[in-house]
PDB file of N, CA and C in Angstrom:
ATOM      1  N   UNK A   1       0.823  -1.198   0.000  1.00  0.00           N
ATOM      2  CA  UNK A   1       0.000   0.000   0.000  1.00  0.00           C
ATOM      3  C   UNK A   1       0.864   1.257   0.000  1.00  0.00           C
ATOM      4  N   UNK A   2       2.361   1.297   0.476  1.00  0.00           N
ATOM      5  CA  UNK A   2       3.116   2.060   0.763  1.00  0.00           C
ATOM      6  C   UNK A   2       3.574   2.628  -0.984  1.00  0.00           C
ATOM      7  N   UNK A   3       3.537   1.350  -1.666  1.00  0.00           N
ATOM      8  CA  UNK A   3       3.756   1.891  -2.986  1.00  0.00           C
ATOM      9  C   UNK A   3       2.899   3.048  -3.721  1.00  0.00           C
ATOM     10  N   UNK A   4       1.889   2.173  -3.868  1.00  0.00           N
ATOM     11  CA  UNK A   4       0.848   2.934  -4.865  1.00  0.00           C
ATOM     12  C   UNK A   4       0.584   4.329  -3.804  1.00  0.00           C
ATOM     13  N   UNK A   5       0.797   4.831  -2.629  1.00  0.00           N
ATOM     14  CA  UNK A   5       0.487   6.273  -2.273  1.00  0.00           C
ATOM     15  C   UNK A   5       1.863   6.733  -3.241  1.00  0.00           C
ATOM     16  N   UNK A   6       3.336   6.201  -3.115  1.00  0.00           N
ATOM     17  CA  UNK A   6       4.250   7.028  -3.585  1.00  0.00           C
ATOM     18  C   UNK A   6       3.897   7.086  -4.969  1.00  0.00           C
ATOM     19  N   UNK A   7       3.441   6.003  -5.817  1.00  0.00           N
ATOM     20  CA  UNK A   7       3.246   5.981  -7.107  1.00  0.00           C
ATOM     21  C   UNK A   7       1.754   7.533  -7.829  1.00  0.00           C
ATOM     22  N   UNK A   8       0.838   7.199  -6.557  1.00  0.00           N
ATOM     23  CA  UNK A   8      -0.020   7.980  -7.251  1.00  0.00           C
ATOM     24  C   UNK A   8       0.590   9.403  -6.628  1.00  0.00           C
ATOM     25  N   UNK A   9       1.784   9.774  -6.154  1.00  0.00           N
ATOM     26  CA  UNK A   9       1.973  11.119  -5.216  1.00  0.00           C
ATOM     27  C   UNK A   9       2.724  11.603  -6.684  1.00  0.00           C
ATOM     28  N   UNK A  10       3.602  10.701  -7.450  1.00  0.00           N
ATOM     29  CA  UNK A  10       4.212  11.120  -8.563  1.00  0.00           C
ATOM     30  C   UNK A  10       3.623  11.609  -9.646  1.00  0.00           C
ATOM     31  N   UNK A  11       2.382  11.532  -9.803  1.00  0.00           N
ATOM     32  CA  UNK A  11       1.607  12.654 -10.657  1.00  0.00           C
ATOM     33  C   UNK A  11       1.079  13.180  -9.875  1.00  0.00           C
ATOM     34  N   UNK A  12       0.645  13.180  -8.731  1.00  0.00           N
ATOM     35  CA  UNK A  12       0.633  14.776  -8.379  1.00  0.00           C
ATOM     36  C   UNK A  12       1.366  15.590  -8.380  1.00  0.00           C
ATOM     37  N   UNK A  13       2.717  15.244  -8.376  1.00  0.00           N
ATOM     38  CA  UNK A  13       3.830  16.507  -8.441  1.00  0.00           C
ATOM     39  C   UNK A  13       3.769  16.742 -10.160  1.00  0.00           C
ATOM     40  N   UNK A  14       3.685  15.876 -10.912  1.00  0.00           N
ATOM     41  CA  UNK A  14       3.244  16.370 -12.397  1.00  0.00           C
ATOM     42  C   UNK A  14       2.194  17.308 -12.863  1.00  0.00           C
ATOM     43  N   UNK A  15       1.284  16.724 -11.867  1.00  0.00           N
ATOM     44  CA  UNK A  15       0.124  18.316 -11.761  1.00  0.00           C
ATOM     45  C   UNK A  15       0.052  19.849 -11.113  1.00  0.00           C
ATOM     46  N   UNK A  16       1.537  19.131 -10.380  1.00  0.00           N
ATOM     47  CA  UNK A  16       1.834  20.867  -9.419  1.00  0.00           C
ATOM     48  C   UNK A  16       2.551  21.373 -11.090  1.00  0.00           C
ATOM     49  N   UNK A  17       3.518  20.392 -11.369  1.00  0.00           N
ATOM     50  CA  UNK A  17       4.133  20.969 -12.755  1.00  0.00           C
ATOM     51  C   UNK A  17       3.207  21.589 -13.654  1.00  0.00           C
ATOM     52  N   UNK A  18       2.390  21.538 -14.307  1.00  0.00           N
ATOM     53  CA  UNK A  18       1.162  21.776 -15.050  1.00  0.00           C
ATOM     54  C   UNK A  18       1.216  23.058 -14.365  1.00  0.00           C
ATOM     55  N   UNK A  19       0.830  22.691 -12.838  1.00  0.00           N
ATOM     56  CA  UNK A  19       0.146  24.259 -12.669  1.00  0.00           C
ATOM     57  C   UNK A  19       0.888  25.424 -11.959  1.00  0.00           C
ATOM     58  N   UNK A  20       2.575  25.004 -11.756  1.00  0.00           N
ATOM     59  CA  UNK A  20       3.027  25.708 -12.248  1.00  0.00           C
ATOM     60  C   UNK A  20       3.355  26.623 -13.702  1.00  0.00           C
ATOM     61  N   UNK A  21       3.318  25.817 -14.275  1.00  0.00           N
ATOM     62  CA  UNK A  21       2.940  26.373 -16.277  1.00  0.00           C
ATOM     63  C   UNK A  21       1.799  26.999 -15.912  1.00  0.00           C
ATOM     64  N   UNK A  22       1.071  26.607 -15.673  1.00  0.00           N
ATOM     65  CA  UNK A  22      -0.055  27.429 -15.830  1.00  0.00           C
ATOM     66  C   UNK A  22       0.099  29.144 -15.263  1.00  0.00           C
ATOM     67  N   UNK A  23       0.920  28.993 -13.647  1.00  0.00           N
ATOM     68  CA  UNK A  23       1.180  30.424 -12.646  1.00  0.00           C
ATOM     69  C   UNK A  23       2.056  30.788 -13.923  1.00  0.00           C
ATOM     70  N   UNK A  24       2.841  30.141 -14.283  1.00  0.00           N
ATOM     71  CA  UNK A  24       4.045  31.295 -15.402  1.00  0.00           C
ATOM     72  C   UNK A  24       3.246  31.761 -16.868  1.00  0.00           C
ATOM     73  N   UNK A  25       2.082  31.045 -17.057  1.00  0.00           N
ATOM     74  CA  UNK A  25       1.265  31.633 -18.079  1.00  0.00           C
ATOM     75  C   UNK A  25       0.603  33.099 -17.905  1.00  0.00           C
ATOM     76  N   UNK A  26       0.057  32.893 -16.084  1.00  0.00           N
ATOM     77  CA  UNK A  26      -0.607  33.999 -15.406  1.00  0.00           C
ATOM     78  C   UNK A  26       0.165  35.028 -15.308  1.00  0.00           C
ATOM     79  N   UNK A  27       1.950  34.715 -14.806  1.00  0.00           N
ATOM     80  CA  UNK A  27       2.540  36.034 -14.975  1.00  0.00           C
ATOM     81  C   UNK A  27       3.001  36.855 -15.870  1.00  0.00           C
ATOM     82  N   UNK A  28       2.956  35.577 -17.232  1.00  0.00           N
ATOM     83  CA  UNK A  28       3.509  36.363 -18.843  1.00  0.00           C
ATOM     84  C   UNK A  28       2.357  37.052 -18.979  1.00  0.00           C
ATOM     85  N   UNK A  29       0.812  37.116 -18.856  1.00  0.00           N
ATOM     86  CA  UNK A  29      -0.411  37.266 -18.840  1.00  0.00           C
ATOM     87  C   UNK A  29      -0.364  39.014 -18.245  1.00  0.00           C
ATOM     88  N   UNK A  30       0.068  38.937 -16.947  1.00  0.00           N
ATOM     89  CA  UNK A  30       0.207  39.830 -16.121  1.00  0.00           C
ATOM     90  C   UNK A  30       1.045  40.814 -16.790  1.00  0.00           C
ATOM     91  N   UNK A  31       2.270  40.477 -17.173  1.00  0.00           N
ATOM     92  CA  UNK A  31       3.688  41.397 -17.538  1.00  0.00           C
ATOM     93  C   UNK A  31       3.243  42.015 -18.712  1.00  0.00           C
ATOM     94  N   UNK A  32       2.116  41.270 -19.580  1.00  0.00           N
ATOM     95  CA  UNK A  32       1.770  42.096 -20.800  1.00  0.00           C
ATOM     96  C   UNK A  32       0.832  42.999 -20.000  1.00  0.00           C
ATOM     97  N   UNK A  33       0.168  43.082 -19.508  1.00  0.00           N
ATOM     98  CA  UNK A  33      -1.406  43.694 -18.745  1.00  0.00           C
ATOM     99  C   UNK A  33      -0.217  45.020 -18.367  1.00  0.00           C
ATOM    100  N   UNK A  34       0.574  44.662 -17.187  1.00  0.00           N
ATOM    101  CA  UNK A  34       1.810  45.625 -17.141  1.00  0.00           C
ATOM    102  C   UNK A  34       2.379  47.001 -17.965  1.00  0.00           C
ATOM    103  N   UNK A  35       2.504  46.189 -19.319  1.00  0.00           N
ATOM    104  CA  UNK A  35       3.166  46.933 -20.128  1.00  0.00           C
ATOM    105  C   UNK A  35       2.047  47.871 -20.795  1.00  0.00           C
ATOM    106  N   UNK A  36       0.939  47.054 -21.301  1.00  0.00           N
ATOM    107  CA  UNK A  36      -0.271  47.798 -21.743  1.00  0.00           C
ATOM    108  C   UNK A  36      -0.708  48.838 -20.645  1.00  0.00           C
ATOM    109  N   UNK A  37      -0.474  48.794 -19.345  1.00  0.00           N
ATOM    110  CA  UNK A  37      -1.163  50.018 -18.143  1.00  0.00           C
ATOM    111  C   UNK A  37      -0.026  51.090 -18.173  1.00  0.00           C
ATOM    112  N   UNK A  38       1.640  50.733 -18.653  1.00  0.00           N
ATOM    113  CA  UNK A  38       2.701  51.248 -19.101  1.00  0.00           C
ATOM    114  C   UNK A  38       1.791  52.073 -19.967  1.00  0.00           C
ATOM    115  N   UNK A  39       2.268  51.780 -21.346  1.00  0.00           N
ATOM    116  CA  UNK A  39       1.873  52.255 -22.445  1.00  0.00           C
ATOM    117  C   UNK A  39       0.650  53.295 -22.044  1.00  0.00           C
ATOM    118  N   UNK A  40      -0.547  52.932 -21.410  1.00  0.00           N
ATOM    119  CA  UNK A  40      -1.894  54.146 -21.092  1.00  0.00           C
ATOM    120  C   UNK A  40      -1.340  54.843 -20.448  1.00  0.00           C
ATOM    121  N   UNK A  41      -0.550  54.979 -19.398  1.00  0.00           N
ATOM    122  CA  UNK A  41      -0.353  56.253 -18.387  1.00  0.00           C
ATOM    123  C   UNK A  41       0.638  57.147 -19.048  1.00  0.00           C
ATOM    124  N   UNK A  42       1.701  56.434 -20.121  1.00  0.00           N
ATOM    125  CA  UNK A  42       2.726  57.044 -20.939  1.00  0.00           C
ATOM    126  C   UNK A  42       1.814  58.230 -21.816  1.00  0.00           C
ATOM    127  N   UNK A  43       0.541  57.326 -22.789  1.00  0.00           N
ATOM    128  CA  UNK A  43      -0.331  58.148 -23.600  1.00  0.00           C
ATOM    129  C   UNK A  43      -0.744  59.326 -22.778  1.00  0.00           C
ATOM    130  N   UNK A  44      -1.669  58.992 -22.044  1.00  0.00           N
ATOM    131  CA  UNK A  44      -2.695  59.402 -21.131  1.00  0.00           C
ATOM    132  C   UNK A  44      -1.518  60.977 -20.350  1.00  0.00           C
ATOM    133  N   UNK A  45       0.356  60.566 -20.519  1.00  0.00           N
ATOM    134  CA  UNK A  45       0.854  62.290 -19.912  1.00  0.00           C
ATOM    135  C   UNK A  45       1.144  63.153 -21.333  1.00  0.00           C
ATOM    136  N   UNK A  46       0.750  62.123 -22.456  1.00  0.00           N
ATOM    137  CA  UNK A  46       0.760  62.933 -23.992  1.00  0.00           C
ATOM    138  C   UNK A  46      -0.091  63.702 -23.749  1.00  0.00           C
ATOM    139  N   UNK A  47      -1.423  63.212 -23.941  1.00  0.00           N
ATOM    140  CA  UNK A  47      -2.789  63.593 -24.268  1.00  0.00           C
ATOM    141  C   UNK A  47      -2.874  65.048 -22.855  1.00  0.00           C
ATOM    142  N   UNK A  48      -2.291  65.043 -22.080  1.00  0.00           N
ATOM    143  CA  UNK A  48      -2.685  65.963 -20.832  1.00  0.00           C
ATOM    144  C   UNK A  48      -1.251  67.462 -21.398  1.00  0.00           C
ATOM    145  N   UNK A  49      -0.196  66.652 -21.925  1.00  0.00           N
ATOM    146  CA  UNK A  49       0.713  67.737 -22.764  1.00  0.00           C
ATOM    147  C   UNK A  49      -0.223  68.769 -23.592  1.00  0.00           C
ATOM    148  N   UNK A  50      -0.863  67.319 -24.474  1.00  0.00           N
ATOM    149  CA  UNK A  50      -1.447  68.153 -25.851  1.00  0.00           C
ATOM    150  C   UNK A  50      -2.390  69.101 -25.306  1.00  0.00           C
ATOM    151  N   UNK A  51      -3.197  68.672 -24.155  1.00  0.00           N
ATOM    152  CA  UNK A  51      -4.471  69.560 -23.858  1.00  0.00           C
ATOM    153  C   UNK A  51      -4.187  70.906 -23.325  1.00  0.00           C
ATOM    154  N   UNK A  52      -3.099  71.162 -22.778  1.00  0.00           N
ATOM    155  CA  UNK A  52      -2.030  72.050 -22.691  1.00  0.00           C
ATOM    156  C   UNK A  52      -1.620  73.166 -23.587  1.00  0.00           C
ATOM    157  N   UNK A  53      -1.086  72.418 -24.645  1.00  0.00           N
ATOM    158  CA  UNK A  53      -0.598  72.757 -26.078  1.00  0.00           C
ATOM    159  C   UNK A  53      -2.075  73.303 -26.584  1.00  0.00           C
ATOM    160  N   UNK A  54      -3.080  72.592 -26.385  1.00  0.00           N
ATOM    161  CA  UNK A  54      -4.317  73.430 -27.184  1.00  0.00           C
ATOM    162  C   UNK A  54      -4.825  74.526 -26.725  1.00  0.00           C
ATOM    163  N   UNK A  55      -4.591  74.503 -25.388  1.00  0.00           N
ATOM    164  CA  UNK A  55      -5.343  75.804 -24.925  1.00  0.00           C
ATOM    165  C   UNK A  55      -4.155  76.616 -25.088  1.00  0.00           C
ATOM    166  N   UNK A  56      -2.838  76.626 -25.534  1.00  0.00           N
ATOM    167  CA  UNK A  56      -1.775  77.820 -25.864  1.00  0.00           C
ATOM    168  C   UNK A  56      -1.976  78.142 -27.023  1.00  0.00           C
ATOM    169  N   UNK A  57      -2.585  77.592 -27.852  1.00  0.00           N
ATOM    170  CA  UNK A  57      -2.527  77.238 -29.225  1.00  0.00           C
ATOM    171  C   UNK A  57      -4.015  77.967 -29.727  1.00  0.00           C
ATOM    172  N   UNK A  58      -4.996  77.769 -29.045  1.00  0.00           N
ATOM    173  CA  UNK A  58      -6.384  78.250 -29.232  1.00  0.00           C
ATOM    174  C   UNK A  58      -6.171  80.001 -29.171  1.00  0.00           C
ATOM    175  N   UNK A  59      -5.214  80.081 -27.708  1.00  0.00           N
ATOM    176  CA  UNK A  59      -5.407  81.210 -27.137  1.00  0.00           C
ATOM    177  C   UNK A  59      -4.691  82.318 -28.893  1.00  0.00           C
ATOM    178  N   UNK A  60      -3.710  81.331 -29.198  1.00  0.00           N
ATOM    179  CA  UNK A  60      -2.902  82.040 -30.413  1.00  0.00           C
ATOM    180  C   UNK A  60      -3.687  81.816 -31.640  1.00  0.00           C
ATOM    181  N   UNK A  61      -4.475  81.377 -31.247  1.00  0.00           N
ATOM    182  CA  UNK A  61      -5.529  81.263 -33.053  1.00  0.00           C
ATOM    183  C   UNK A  61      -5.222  80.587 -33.840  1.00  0.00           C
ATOM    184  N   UNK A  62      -4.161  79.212 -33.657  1.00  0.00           N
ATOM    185  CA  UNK A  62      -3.128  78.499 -34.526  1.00  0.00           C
ATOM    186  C   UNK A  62      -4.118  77.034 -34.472  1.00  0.00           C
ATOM    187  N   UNK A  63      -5.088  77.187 -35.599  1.00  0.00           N
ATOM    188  CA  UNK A  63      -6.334  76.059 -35.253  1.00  0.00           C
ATOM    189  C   UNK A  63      -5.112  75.092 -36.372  1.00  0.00           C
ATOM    190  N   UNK A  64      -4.539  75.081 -37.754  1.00  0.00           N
ATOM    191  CA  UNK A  64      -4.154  74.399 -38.218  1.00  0.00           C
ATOM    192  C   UNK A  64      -2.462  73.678 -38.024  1.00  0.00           C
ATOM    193  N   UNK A  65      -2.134  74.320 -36.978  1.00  0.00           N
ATOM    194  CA  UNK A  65      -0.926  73.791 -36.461  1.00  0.00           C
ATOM    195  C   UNK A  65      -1.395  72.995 -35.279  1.00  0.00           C
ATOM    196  N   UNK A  66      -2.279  73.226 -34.689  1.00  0.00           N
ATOM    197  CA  UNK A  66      -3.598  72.264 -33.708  1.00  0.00           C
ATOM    198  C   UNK A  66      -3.696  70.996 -34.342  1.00  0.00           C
ATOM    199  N   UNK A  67      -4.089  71.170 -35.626  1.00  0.00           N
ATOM    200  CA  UNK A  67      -4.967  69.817 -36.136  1.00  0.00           C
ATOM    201  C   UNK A  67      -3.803  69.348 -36.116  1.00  0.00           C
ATOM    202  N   UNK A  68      -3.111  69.197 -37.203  1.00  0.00           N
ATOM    203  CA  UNK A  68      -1.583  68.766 -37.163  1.00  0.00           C
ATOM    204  C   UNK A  68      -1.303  67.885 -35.894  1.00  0.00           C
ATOM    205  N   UNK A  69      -1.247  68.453 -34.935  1.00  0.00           N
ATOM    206  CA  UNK A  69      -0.430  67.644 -33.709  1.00  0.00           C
ATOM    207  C   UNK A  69      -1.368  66.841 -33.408  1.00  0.00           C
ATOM    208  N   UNK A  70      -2.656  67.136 -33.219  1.00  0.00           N
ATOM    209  CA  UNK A  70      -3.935  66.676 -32.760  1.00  0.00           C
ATOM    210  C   UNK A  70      -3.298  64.923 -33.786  1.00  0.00           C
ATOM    211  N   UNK A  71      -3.884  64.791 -35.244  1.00  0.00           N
ATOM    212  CA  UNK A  71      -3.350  63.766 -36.292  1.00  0.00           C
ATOM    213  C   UNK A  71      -2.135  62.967 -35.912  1.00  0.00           C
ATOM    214  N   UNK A  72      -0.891  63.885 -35.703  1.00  0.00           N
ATOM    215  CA  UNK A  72       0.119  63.236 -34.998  1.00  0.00           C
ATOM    216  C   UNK A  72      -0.044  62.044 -34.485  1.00  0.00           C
ATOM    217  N   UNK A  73      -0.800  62.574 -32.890  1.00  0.00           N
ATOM    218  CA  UNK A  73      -0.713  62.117 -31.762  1.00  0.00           C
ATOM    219  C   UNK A  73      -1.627  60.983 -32.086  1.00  0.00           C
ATOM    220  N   UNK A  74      -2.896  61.394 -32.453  1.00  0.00           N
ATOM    221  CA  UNK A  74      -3.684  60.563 -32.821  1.00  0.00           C
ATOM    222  C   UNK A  74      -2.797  59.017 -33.557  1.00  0.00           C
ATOM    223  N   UNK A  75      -2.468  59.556 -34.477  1.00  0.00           N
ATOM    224  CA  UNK A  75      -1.669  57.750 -35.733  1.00  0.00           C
ATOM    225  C   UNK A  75      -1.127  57.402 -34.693  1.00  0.00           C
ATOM    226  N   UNK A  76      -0.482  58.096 -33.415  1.00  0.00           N
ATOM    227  CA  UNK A  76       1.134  57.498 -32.890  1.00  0.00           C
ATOM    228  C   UNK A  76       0.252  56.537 -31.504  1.00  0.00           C
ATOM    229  N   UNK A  77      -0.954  57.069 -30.782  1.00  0.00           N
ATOM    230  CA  UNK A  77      -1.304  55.968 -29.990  1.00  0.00           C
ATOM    231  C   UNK A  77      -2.300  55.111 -30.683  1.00  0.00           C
ATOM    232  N   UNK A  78      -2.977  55.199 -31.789  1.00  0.00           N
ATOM    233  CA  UNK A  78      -3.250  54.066 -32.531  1.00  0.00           C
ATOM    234  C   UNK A  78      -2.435  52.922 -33.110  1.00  0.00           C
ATOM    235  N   UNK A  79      -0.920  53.288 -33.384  1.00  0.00           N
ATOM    236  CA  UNK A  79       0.226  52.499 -33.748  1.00  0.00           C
ATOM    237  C   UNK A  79       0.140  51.526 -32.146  1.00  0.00           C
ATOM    238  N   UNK A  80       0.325  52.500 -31.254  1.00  0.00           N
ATOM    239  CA  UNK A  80       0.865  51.912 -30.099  1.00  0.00           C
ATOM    240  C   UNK A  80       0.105  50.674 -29.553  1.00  0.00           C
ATOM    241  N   UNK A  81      -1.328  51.405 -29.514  1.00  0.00           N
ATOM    242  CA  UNK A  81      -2.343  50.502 -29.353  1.00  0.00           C
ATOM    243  C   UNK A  81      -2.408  48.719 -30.199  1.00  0.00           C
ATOM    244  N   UNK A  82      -2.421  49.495 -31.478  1.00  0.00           N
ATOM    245  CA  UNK A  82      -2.699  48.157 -32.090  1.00  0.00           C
ATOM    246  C   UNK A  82      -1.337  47.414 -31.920  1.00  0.00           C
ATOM    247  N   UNK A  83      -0.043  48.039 -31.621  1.00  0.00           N
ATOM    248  CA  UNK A  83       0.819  46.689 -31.277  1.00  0.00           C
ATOM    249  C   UNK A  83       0.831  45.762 -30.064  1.00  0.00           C
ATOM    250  N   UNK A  84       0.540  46.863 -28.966  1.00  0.00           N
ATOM    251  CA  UNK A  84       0.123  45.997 -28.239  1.00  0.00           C
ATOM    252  C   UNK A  84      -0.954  44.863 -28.085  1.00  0.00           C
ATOM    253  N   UNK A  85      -2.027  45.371 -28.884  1.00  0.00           N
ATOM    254  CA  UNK A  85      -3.102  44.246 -29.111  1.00  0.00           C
ATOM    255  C   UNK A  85      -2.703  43.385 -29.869  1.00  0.00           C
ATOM    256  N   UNK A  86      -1.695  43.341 -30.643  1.00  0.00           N
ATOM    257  CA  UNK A  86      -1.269  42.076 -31.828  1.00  0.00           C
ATOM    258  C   UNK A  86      -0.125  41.037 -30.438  1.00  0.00           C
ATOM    259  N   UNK A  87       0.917  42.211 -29.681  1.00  0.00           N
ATOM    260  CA  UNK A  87       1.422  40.729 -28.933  1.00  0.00           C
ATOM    261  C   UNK A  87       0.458  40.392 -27.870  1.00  0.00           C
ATOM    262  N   UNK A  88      -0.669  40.805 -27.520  1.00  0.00           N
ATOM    263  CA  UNK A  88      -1.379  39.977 -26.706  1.00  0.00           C
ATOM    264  C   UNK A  88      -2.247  38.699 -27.079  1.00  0.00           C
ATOM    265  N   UNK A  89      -2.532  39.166 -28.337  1.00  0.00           N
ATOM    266  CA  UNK A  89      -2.855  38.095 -29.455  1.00  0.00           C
ATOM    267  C   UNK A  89      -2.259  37.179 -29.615  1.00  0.00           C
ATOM    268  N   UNK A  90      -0.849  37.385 -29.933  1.00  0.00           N
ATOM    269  CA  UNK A  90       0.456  36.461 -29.878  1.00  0.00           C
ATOM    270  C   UNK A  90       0.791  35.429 -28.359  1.00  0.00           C
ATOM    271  N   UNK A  91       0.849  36.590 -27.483  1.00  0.00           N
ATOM    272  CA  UNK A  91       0.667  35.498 -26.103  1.00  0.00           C
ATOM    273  C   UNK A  91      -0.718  34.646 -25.858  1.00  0.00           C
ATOM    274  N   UNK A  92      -1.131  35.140 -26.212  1.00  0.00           N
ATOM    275  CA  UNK A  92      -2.714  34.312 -25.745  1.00  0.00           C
ATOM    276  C   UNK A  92      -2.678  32.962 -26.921  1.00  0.00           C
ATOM    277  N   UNK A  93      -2.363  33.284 -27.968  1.00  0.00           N
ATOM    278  CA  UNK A  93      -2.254  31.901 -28.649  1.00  0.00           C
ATOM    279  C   UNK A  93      -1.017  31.005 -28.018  1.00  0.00           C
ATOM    280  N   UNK A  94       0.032  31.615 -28.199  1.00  0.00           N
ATOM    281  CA  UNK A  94       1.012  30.955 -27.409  1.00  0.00           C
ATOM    282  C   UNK A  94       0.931  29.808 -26.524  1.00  0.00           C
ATOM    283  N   UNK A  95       0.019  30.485 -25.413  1.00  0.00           N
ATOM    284  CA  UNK A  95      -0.618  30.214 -24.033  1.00  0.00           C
ATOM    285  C   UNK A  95      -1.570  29.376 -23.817  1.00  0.00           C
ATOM    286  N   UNK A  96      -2.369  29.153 -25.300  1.00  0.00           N
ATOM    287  CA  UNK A  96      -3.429  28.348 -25.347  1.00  0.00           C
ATOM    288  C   UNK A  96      -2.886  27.051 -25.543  1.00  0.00           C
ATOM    289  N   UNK A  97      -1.536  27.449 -26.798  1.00  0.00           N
ATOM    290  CA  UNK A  97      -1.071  25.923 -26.982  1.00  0.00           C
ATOM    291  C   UNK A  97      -0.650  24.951 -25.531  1.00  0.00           C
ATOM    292  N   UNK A  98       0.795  26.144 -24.810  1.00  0.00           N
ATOM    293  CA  UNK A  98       0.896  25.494 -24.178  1.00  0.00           C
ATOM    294  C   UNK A  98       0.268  24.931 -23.203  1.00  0.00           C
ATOM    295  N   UNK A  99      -1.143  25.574 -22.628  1.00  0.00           N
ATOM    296  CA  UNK A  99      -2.208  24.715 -21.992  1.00  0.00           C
ATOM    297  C   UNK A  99      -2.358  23.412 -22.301  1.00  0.00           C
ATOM    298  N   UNK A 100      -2.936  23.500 -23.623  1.00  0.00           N
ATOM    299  CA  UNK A 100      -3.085  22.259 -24.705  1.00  0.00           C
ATOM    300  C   UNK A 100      -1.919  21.469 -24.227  1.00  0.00           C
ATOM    301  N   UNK A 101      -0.639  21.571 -24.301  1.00  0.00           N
ATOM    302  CA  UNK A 101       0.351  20.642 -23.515  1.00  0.00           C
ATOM    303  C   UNK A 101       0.299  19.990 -22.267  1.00  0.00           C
ATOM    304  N   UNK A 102       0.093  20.943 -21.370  1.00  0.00           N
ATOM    305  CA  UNK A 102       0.049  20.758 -19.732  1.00  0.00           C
ATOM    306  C   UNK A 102      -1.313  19.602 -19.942  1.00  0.00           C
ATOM    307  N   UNK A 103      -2.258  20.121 -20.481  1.00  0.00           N
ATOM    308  CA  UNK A 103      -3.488  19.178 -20.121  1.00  0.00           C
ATOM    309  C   UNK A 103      -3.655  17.257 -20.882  1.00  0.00           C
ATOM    310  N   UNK A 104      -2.753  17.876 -21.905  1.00  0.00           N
ATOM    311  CA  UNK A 104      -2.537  16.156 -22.310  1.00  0.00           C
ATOM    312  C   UNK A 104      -1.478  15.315 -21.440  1.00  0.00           C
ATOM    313  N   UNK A 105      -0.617  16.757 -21.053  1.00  0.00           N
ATOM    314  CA  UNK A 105       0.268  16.112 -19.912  1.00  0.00           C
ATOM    315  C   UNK A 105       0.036  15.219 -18.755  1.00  0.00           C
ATOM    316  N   UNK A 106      -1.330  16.250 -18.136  1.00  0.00           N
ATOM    317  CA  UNK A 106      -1.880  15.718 -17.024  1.00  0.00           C
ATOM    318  C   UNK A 106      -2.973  14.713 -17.423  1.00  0.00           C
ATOM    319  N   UNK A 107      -3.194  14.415 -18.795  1.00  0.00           N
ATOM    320  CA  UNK A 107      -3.743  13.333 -19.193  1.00  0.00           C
ATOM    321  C   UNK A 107      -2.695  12.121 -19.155  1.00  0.00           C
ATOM    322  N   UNK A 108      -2.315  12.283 -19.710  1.00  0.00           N
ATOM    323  CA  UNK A 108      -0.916  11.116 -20.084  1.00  0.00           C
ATOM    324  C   UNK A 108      -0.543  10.319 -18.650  1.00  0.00           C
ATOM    325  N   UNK A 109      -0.351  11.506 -17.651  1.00  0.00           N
ATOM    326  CA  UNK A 109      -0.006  10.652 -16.206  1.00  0.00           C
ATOM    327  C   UNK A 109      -1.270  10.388 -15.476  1.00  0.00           C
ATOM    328  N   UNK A 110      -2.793  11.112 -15.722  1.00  0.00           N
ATOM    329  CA  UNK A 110      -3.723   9.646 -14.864  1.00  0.00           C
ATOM    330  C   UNK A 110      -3.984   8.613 -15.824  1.00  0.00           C
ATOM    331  N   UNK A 111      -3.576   8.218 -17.049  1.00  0.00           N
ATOM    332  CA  UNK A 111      -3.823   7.580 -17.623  1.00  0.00           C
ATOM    333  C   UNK A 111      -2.664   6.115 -17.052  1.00  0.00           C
ATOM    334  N   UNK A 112      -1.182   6.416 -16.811  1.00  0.00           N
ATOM    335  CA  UNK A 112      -0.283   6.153 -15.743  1.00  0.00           C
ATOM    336  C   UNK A 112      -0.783   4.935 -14.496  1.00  0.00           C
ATOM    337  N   UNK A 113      -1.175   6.643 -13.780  1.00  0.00           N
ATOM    338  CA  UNK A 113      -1.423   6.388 -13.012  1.00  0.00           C
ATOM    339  C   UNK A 113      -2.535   4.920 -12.613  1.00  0.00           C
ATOM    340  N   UNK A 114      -3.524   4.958 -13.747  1.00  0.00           N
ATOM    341  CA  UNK A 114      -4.621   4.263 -13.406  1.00  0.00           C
ATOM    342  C   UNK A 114      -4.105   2.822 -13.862  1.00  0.00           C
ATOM    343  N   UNK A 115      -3.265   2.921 -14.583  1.00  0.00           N
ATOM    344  CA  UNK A 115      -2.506   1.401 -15.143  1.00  0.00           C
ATOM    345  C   UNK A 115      -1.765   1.245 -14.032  1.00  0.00           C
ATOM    346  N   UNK A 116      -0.856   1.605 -13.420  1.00  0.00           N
ATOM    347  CA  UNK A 116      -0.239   1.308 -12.324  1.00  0.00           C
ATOM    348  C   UNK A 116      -1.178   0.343 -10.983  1.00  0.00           C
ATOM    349  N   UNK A 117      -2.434   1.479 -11.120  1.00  0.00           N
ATOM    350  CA  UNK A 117      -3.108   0.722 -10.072  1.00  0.00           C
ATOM    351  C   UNK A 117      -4.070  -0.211 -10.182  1.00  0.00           C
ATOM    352  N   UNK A 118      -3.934  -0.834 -11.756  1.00  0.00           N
ATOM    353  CA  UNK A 118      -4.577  -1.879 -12.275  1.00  0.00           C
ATOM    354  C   UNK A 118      -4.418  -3.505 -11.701  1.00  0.00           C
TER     355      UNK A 118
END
């Protein structure tokens, strides 16, 4: 009886493995979330520049040197934006596969497991 506890304890540590993969999925998950709240507060001291810049700019009557920056700014956090949405895209597929791994993984060893205790 002493066996089969050590035998079935050995996929459980295969399933801590799994779900460790899984915590390092959560923190690549996280580090992008990170960078994307990066990226908004970076925009977000543009956009508080520009609003700045407009009311100096209004006050000077300079509506087409306005638009201008206004366009700028505009393409440059739409660039920003959509890259970040393409590598989150990229991690999340990534992430799915390697799920897809972990879970045939943790298939593979109760499958093991249950032959062992056949």
């Amino acid at each position: 009886m002493a066996s089969s506890v050590t035998e079935v304890g050995k996929p459980q540590q295969g399933g801590k493995k799994g779900k460790d993969k899984n915590k390092d999925l959560v923190v690549l998950v996280d580090n992008k979330l990170a960078e994307v709240n990066d990226s908004i507060m970076t925009l977000m001291g543009r956009v508080d520049d520009m609003e700045k810049r407009i009311e100096e700019l209004e006050s000077d009557g300079d509506l087409e040197e306005l638009h201008g920056e206004i366009q700028v700014a505009v393409n440059s956090v739409m660039a920003n934006v959509n890259k970040e949405v393409q590598a989150l895209r990229a991690s999340e597929a990534a992430q799915k596969e390697e799920l897809k791994a972990c879970t045939a993984e943790v298939e593979a060893c109760k499958t093991r497991v249950e032959a062992l205790e056949a």
